[in-house]
Protein backbone atom coordinates (compact mmCIF):
# COMPACT_ATOMS: atom_id res chain seq x y z
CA UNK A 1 0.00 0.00 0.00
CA UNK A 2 1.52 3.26 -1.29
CA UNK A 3 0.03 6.63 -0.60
CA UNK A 4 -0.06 8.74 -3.61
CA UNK A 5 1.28 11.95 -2.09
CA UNK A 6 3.57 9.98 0.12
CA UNK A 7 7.42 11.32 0.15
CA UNK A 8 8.60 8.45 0.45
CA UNK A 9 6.25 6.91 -2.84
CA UNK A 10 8.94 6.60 -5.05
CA UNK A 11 11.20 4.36 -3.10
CA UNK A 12 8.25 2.28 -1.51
CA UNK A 13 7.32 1.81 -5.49
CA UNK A 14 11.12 1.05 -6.11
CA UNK A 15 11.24 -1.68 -3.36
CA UNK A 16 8.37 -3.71 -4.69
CA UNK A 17 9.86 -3.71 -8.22
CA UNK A 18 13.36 -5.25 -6.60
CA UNK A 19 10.80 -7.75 -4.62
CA UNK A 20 8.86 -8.58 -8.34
CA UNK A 21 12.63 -9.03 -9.79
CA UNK A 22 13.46 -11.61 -6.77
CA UNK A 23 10.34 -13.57 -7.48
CA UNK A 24 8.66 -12.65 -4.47
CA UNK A 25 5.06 -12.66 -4.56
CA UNK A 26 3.73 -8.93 -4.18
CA UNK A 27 0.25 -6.96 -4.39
CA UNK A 28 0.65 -3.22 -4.58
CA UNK A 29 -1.99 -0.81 -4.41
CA UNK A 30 -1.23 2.94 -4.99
CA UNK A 31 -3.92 5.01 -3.41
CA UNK A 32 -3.70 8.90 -5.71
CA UNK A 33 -4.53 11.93 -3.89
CA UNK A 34 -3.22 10.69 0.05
CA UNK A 35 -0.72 11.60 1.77
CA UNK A 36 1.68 9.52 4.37
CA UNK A 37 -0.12 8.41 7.26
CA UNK A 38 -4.02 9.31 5.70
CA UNK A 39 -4.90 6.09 7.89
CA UNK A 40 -4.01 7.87 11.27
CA UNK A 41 -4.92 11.39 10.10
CA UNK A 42 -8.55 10.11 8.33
CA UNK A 43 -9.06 6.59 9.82
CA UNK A 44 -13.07 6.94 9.08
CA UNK A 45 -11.84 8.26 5.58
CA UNK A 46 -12.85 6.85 2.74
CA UNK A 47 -9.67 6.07 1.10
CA UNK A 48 -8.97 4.58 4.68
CA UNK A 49 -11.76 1.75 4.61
CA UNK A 50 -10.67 1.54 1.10
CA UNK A 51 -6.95 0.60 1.92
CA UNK A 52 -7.82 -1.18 4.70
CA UNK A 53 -10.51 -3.48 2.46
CA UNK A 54 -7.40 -4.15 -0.21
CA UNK A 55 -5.11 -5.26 2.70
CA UNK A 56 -7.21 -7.74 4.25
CA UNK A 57 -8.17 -8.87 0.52
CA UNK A 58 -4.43 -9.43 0.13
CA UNK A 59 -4.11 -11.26 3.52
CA UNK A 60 -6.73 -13.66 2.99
CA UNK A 61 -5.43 -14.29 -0.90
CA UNK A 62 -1.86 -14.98 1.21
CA UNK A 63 -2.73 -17.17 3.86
CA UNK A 64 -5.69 -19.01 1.20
């Protein structure tokens, strides 16, 4: 999960690709138009129940 207006967006984006290259399994979401931390500064936010929805999604794909 990658906020869109995160500073730090560009090197969480970079890390993922180096996990894809390693053949490790990976599920990224970028969420446009939130900044770092919208989950603690929002948490009844949309975007918030939205992120939260994808990683539990992504959890349940993981464990099966």
């Amino acid at each position: 999960m990658v906020a869109g207006n995160d500073p730090l967006r560009d090197e969480a984006l970079a890390y993922a690709r180096r996990l894809v290259d390693a053949d490790v399994p990976v599920e990224l979401h970028l969420l446009p138009g939130v900044p770092h931390a919208f989950d603690g500064i929002a948490p009844q936010g949309r975007m918030t129940r939205t992120a939260y929805d994808l990683m539990c999604a992504a959890f349940d794909r993981a464990v099966g």
